[in-house]
C-alpha atoms as a PDB file:
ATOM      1  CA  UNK A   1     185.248  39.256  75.192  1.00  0.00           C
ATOM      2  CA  UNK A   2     182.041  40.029  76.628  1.00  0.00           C
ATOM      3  CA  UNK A   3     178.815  40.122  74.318  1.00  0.00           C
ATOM      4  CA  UNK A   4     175.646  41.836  75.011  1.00  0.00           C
ATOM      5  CA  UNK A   5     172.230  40.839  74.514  1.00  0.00           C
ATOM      6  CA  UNK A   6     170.083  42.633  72.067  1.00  0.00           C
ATOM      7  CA  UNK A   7     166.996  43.494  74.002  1.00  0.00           C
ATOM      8  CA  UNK A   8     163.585  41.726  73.653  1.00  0.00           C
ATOM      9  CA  UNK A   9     161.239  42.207  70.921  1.00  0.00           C
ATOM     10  CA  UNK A  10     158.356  44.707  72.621  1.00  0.00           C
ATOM     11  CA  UNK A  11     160.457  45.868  75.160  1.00  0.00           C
ATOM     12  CA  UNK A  12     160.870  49.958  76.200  1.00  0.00           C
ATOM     13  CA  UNK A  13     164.382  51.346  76.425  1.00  0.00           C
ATOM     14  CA  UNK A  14     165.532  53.866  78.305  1.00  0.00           C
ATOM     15  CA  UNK A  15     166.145  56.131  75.295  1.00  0.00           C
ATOM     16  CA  UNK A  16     162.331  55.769  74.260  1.00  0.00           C
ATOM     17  CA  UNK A  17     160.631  55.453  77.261  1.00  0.00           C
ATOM     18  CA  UNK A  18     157.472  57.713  77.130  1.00  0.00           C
ATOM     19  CA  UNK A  19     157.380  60.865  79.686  1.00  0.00           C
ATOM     20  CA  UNK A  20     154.807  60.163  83.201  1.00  0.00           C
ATOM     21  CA  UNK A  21     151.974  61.836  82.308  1.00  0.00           C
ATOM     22  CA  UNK A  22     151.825  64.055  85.204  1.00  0.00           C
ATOM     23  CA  UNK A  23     154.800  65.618  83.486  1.00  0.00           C
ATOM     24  CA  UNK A  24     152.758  65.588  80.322  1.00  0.00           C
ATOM     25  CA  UNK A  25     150.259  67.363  81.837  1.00  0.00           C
ATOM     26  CA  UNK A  26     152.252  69.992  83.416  1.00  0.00           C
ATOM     27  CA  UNK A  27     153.466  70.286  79.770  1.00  0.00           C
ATOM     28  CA  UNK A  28     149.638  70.672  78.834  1.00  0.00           C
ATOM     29  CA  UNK A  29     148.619  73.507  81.055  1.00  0.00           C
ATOM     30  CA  UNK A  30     152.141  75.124  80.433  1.00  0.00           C
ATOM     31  CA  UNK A  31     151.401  75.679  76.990  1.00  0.00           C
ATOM     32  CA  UNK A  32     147.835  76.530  77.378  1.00  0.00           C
ATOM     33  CA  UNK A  33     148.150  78.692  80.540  1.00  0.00           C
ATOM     34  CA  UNK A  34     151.845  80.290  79.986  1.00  0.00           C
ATOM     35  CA  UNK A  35     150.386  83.291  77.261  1.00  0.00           C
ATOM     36  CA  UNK A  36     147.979  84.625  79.412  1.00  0.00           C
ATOM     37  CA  UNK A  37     149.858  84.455  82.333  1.00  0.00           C
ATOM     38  CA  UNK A  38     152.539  86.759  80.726  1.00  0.00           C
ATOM     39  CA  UNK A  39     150.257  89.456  79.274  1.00  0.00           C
ATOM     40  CA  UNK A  40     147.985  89.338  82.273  1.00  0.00           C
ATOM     41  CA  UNK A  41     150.216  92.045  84.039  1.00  0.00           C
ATOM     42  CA  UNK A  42     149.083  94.637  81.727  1.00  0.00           C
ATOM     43  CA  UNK A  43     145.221  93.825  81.886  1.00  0.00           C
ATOM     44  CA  UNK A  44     145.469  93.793  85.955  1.00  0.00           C
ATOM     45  CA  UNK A  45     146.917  97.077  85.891  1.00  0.00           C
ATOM     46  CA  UNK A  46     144.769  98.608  82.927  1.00  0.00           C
ATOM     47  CA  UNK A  47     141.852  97.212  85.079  1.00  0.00           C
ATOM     48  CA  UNK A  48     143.213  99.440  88.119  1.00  0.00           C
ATOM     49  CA  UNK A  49     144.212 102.512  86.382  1.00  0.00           C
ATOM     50  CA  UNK A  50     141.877 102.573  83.375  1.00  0.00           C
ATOM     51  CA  UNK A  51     138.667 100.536  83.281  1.00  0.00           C
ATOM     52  CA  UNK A  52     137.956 101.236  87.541  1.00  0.00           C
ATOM     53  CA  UNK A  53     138.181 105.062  86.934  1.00  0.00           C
ATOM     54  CA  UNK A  54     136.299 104.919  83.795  1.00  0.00           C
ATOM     55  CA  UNK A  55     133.653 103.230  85.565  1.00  0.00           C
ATOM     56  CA  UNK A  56     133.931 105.525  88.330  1.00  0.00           C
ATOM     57  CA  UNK A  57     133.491 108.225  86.772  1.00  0.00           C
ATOM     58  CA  UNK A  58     130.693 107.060  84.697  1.00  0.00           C
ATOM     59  CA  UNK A  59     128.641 106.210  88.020  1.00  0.00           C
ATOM     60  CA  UNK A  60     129.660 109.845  89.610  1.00  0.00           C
ATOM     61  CA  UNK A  61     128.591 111.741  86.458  1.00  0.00           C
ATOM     62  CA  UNK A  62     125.111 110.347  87.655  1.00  0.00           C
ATOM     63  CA  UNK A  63     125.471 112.211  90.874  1.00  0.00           C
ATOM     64  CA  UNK A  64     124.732 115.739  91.910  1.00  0.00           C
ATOM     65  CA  UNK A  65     128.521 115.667  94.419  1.00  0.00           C
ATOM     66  CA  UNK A  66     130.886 118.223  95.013  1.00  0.00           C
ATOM     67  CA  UNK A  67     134.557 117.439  95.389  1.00  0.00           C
ATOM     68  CA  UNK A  68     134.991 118.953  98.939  1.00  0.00           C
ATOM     69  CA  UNK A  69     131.836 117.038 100.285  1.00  0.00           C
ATOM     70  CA  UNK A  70     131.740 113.531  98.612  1.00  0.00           C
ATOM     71  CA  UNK A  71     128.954 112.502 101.794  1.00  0.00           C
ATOM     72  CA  UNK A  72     126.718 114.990 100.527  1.00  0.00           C
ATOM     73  CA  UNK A  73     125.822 113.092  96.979  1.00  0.00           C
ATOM     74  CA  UNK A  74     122.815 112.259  96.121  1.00  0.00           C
ATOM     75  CA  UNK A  75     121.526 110.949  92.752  1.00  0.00           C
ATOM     76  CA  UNK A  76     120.053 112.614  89.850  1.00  0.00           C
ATOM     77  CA  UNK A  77     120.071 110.572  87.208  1.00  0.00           C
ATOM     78  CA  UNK A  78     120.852 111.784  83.648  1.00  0.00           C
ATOM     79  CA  UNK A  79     119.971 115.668  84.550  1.00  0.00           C
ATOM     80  CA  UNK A  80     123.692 116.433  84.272  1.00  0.00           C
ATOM     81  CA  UNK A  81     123.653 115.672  81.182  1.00  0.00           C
ATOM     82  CA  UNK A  82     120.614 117.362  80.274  1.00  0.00           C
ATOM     83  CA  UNK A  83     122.297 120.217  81.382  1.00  0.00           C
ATOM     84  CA  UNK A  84     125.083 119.743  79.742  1.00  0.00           C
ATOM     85  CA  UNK A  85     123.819 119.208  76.366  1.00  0.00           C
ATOM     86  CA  UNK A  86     120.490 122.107  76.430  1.00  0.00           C
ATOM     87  CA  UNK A  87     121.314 124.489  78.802  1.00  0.00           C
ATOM     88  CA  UNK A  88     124.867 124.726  79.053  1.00  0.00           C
ATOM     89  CA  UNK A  89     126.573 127.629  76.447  1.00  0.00           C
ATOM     90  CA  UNK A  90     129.844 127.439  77.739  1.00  0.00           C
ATOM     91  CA  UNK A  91     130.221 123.125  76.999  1.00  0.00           C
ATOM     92  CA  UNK A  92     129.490 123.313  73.275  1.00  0.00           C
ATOM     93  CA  UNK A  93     131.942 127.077  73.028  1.00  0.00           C
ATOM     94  CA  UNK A  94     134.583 124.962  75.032  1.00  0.00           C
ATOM     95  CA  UNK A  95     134.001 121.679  72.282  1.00  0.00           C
ATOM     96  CA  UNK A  96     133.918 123.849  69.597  1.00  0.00           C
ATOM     97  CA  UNK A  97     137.498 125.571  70.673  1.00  0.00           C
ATOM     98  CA  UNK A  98     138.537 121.933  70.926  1.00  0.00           C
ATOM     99  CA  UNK A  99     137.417 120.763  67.537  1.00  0.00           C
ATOM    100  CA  UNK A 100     139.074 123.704  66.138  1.00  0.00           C
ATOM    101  CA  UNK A 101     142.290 123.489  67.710  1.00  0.00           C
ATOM    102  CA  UNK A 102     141.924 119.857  66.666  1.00  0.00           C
ATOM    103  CA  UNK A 103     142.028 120.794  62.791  1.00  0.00           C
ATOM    104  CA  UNK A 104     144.708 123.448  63.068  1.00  0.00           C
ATOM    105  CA  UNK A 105     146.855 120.988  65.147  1.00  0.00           C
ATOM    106  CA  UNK A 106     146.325 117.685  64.013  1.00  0.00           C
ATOM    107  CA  UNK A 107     146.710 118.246  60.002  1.00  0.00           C
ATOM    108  CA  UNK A 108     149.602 120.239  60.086  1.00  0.00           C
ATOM    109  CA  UNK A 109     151.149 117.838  62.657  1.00  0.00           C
ATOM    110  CA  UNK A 110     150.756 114.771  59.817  1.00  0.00           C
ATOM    111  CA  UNK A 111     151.700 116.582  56.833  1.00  0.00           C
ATOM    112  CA  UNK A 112     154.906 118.268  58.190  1.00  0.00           C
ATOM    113  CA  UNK A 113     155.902 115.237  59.376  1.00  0.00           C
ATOM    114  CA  UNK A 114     155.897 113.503  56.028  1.00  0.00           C
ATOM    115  CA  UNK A 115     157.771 115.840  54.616  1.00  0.00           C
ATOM    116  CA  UNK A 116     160.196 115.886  57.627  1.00  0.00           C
ATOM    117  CA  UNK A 117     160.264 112.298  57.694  1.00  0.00           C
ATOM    118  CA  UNK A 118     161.142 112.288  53.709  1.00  0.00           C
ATOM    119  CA  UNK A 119     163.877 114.688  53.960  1.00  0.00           C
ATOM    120  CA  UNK A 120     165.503 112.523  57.168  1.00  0.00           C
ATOM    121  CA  UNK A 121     165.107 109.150  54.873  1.00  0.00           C
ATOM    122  CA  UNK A 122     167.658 110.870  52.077  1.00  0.00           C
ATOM    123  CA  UNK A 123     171.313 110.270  52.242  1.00  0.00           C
ATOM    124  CA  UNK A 124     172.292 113.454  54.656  1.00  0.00           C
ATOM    125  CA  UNK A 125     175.336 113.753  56.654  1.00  0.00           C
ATOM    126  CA  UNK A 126     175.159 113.377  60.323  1.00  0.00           C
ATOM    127  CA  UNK A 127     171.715 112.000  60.025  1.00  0.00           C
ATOM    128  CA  UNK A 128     171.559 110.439  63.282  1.00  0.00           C
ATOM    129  CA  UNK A 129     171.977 114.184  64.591  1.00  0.00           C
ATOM    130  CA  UNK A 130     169.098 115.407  62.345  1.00  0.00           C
ATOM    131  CA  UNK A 131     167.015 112.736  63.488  1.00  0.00           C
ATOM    132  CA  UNK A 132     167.383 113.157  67.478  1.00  0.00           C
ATOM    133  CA  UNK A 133     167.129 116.859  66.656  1.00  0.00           C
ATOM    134  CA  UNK A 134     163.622 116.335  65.655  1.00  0.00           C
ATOM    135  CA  UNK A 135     162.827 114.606  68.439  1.00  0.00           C
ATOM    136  CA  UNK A 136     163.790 117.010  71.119  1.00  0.00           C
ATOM    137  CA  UNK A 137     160.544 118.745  71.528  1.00  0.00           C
ATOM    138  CA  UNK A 138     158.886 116.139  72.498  1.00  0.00           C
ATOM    139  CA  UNK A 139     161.042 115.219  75.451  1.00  0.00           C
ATOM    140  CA  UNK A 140     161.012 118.825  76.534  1.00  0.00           C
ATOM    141  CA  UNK A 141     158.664 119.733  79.806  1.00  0.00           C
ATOM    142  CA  UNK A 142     155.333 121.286  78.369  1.00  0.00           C
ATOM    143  CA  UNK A 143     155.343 123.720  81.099  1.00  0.00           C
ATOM    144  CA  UNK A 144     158.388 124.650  79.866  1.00  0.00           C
ATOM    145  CA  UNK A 145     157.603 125.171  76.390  1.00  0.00           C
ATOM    146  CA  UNK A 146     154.233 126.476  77.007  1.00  0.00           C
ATOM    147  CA  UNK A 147     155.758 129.549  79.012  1.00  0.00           C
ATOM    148  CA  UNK A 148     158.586 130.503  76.257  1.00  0.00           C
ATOM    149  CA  UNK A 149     155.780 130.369  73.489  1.00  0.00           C
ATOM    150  CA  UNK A 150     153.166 132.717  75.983  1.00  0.00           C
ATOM    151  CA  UNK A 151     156.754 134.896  75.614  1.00  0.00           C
ATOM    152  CA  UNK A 152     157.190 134.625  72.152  1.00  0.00           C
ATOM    153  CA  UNK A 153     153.770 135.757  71.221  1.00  0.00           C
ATOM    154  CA  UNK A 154     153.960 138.390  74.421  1.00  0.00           C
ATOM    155  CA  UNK A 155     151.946 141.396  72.918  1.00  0.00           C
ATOM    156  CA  UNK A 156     154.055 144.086  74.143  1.00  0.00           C
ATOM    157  CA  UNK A 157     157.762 142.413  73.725  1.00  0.00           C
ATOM    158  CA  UNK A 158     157.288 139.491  71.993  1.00  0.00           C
ATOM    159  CA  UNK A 159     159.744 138.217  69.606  1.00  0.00           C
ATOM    160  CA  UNK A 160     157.095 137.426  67.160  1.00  0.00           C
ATOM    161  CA  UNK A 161     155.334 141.114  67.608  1.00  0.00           C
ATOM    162  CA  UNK A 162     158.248 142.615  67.549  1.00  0.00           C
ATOM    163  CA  UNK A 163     159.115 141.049  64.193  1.00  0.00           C
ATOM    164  CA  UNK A 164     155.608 141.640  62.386  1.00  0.00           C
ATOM    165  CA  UNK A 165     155.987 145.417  63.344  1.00  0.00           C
ATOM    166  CA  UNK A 166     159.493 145.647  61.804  1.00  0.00           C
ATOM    167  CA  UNK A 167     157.603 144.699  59.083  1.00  0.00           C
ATOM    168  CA  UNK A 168     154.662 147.090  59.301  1.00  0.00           C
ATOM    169  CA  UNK A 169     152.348 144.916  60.009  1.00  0.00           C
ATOM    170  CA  UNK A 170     151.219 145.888  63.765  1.00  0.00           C
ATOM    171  CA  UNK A 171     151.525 144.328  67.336  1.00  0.00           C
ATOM    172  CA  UNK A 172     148.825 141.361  67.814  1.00  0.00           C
ATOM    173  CA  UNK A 173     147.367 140.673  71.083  1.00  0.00           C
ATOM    174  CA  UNK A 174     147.131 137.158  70.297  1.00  0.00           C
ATOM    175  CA  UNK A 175     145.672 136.386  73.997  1.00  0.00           C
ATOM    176  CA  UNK A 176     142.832 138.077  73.258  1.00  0.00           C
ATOM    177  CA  UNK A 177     141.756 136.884  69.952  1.00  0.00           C
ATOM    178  CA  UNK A 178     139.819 133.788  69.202  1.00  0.00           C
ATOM    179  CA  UNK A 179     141.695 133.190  65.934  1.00  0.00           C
ATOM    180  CA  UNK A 180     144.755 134.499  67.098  1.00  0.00           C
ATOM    181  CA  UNK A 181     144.748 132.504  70.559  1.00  0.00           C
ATOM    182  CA  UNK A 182     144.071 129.264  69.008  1.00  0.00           C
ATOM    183  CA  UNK A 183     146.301 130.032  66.368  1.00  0.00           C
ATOM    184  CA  UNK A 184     149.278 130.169  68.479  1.00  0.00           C
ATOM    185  CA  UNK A 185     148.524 127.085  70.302  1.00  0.00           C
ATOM    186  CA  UNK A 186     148.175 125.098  67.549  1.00  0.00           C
ATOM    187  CA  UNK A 187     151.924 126.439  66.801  1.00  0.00           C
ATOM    188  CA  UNK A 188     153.271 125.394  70.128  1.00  0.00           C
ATOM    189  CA  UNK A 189     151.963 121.901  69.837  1.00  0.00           C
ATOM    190  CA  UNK A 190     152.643 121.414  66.685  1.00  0.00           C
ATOM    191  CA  UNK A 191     155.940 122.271  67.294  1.00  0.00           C
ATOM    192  CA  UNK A 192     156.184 119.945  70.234  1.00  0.00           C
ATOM    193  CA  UNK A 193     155.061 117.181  68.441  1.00  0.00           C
ATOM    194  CA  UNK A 194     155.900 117.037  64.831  1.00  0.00           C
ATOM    195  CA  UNK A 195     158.962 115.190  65.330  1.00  0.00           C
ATOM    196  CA  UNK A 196     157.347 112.429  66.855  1.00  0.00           C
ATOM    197  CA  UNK A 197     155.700 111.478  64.110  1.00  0.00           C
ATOM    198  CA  UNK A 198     158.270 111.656  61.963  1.00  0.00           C
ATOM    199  CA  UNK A 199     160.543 109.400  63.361  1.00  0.00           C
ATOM    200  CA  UNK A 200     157.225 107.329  62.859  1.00  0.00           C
ATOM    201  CA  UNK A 201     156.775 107.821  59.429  1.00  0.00           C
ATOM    202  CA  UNK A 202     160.793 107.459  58.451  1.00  0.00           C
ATOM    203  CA  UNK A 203     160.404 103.851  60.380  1.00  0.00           C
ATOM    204  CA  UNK A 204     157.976 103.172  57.795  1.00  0.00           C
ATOM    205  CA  UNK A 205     159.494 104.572  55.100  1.00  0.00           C
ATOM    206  CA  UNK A 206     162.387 102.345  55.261  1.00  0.00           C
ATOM    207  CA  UNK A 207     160.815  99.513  55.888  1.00  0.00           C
ATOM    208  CA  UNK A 208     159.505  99.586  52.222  1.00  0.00           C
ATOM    209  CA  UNK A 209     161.761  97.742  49.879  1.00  0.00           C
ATOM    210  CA  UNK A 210     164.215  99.531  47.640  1.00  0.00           C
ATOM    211  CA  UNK A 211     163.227  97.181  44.786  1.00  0.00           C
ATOM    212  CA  UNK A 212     159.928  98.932  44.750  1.00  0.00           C
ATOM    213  CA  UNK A 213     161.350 102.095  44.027  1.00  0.00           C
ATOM    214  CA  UNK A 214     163.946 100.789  41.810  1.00  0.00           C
ATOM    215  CA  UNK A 215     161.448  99.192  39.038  1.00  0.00           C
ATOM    216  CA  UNK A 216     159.317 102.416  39.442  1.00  0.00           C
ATOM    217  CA  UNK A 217     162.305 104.627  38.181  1.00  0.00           C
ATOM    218  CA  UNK A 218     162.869 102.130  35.202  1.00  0.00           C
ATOM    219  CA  UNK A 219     159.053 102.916  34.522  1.00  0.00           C
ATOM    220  CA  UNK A 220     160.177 106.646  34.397  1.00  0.00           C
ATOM    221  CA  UNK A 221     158.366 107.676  37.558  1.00  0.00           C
ATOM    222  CA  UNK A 222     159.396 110.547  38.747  1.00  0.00           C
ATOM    223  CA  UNK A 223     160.101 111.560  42.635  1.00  0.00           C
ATOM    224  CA  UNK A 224     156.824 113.239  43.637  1.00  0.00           C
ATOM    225  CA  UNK A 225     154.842 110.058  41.708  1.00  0.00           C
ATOM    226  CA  UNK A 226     157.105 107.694  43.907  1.00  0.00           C
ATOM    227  CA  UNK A 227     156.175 109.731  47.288  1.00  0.00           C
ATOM    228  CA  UNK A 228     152.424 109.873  46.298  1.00  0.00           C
ATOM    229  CA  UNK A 229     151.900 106.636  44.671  1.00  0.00           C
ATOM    230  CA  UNK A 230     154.393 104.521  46.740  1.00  0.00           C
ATOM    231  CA  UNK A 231     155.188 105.957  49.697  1.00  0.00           C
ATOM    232  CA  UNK A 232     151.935 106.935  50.582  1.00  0.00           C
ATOM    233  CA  UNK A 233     149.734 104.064  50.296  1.00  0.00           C
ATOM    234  CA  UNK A 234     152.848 101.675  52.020  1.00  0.00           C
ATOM    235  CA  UNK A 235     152.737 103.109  55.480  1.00  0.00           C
ATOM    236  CA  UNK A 236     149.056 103.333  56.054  1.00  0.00           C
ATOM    237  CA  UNK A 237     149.182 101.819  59.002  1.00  0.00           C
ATOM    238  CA  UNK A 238     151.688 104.853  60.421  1.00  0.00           C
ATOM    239  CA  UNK A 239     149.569 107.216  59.373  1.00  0.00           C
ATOM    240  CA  UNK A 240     146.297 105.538  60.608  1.00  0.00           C
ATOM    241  CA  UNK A 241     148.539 105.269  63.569  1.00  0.00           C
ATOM    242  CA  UNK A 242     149.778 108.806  63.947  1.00  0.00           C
ATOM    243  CA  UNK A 243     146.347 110.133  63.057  1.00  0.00           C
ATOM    244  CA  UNK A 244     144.442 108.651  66.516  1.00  0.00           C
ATOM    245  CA  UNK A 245     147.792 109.480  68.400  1.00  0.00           C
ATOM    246  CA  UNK A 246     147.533 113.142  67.392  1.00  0.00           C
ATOM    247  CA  UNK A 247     143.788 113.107  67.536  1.00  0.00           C
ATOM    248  CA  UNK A 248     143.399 111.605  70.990  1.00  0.00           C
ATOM    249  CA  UNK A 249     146.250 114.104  72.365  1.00  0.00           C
ATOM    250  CA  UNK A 250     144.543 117.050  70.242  1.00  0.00           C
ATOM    251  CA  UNK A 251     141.202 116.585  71.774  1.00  0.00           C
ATOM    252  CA  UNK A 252     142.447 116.668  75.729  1.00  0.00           C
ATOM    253  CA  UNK A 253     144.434 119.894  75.630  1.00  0.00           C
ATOM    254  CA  UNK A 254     145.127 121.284  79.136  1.00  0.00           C
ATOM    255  CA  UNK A 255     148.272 122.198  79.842  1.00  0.00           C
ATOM    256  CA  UNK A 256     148.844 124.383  76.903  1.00  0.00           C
ATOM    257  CA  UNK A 257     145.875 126.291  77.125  1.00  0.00           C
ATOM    258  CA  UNK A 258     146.031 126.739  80.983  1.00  0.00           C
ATOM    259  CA  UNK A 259     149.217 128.334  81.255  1.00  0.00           C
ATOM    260  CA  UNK A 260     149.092 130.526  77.983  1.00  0.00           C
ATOM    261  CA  UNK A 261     146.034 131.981  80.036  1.00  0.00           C
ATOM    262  CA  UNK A 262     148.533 132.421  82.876  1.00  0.00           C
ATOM    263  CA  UNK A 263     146.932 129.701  85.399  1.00  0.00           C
ATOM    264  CA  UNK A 264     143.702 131.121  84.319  1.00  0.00           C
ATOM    265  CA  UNK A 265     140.884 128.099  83.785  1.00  0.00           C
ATOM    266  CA  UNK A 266     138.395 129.956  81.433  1.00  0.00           C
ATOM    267  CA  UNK A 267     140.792 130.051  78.689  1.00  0.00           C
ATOM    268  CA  UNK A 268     141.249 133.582  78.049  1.00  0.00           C
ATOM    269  CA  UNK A 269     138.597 136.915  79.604  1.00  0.00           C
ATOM    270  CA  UNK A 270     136.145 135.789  77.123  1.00  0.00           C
ATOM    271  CA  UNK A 271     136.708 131.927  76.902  1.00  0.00           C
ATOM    272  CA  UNK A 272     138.208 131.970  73.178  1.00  0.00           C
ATOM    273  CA  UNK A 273     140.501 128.899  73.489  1.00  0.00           C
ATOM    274  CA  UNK A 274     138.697 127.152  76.295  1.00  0.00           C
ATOM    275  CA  UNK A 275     138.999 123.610  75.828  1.00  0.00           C
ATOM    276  CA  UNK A 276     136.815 120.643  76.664  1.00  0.00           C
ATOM    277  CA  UNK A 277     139.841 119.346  79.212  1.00  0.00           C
ATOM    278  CA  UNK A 278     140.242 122.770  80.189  1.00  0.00           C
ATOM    279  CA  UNK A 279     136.817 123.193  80.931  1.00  0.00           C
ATOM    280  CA  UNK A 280     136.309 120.246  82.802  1.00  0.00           C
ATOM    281  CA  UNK A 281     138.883 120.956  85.245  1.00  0.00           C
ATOM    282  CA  UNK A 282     138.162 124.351  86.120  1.00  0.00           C
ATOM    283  CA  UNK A 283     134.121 122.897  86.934  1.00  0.00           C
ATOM    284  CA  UNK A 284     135.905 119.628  89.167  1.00  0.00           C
ATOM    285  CA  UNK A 285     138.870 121.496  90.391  1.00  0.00           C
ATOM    286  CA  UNK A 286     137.871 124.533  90.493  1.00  0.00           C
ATOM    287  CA  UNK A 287     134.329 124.650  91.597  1.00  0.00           C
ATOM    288  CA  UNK A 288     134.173 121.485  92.869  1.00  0.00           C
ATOM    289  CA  UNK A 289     131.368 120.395  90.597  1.00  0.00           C
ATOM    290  CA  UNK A 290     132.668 116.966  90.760  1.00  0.00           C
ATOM    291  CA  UNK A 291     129.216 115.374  89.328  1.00  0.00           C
ATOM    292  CA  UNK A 292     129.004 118.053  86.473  1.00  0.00           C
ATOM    293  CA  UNK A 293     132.327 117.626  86.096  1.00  0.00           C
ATOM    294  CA  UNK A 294     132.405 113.978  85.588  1.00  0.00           C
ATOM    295  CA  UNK A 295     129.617 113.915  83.225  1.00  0.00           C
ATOM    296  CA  UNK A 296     131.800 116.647  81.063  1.00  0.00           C
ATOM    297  CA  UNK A 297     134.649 113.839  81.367  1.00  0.00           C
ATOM    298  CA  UNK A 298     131.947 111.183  79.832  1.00  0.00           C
ATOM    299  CA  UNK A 299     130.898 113.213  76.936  1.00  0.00           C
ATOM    300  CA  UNK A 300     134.313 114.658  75.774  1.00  0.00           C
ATOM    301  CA  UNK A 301     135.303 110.795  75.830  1.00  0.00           C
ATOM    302  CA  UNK A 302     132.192 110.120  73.564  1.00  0.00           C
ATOM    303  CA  UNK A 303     133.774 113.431  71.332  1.00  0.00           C
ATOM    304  CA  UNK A 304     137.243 111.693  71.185  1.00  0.00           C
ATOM    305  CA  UNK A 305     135.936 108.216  70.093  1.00  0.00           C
ATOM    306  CA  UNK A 306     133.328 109.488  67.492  1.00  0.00           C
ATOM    307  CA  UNK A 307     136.427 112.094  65.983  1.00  0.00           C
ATOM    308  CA  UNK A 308     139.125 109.123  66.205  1.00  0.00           C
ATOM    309  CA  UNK A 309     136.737 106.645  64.418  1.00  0.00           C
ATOM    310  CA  UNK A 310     135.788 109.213  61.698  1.00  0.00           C
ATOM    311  CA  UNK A 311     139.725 109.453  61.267  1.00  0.00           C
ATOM    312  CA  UNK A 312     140.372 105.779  60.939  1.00  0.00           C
ATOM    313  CA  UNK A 313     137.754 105.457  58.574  1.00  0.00           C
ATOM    314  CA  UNK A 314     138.866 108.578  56.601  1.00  0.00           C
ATOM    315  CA  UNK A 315     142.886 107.161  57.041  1.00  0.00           C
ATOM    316  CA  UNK A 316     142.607 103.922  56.088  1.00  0.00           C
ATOM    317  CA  UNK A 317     140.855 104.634  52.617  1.00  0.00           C
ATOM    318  CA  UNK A 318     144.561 105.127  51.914  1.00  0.00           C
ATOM    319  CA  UNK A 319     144.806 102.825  48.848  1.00  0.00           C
ATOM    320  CA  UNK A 320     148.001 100.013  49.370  1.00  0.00           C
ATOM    321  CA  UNK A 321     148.311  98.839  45.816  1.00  0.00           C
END
């Protein structure tokens, strides 16, 4: 039988025998390092695509330089903006269209989607169908849907003239029109984007607990108090959410506006839904303006910023007791 020895008082086994510290200190950096190597990907690339042109642009809106003739530049300091901000009617008619197509967009957007979003979080047959019905705009080309809309409010055969004059109400030009014009884009893209926000507000909705709802029907509360005293003040931070999302999209309107016009960059014979985006490419792109244009770019940045932090401040008021 053989025996073994027990192993000497203060000696290291095997089984505890400390790590080298080289391999310690690999462990070290690992830890300390590893996090910002994995998100660093998305800074590199937002430092390419988004702070560099930013910048860019910020240094050319100093410029007097035309598009076609980028040799030719020479500086001039803050006069485009000078221009821009005194002497310049067209800028504040084009922010003004954009401001207003802001309101008639952006609220309807958030309140129809609540109440979409409410009526998608009852028990409904074939919800899943509902709910990637809703979303189906949104993944539809905007050239596309721009065009069928410019035929639905056609003024001559338009489905939606035709229909107001079978009820005696008269043929609208609504190209024409200020109110009319911005009217009907505000219906296209709400229309496009509604259920986006939605599906937004029903993740939130069912992420609040049952129980809530549960002890506020013992307490006799009825459905409406639930939606505006529950519901509500639970997902602020999808509405706060769905507010900048709809606000930053609402204030750069180009595509919409440009092809209701028919490819036309002055948004309509008289400029009545002229955006700021809309505006800013037809001075770049159009008349090669690229210093002019660049400070536009600058200041309708400043617009989107000061009208997104008014929102936030506004949205998240929202009380969540």
């Amino acid at each position: 039988m053989t025996t073994t020895t027990p192993p000497r008082s203060g000696a290291a086994t095997s089984a505890d025998t400390s790590p080298p510290r080289r391999r310690d200190r690999w462990y070290r950096w690992d830890v300390r390092l590893s996090p910002y190597l994995y998100i660093a990907p998305y800074f590199v690339i937002f430092g390419v695509f988004g702070l560099y042109p930013l910048l860019y642009t910020a240094w050319v809106s100093l410029q007097e330089r035309a598009l076609n003739d980028p040799e030719g530049a020479h500086w001039v300091g803050l006069d485009n903006y000078t221009r821009l901000l005194f002497h310049d009617p067209y800028f504040w008619n084009a922010m003004g269209n954009t401001i207003s197509l802001w309101l008639l967009t952006t609220i309807p957007q958030i309140l129809l989607a609540l109440w979409i979003a409410q009526l998608l979080n009852r028990r409904l047959r074939s919800r899943t169908l509902f709910r990637m019905g809703v979303l189906l705009p949104n993944v539809t080309s905007v050239a596309a849907v721009t065009l069928i809309f410019a035929q639905l409010f056609g003024r001559d055969f338009g489905l939606i003239n035709l229909a107001l004059d079978a009820f005696g109400l008269g043929k609208i030009d609504w190209v024409a029109g200020t109110a009319s014009s911005q009217v009907a884009l505000a219906v296209m893209v709400v229309w496009r984007w509604t259920g986006y926000h939605a599906l937004v507000f029903l993740a939130a909705m069912q992420a609040i607990p049952g129980s809530v709802y549960e002890a506020a029907t013992i307490d006799g509360a009825s459905a409406r108090q639930q939606f505006w005293h529950i519901t509500i003040p639970m997902m602020r931070s999808a509405i706060v959410f769905a507010t900048i999302i709809s606000t930053t999209g609402n204030m750069r309107l180009l595509a919409e506006p440009l092809l209701f016009a028919g490819g036309v960059a002055s948004g309509g014979s008289d400029r009545q839904f002229q955006t700021g985006a809309l505006y800013l490419y037809e001075t770049a792109f159009r008349q090669f303006d690229f210093g002019y244009g660049s400070a536009i770019a600058m200041l309708l940045l400043i617009a989107i910023l000061l009208v997104t932090g008014v929102n936030y401040l506004v949205t998240r008021r929202i009380r969540t007791d």
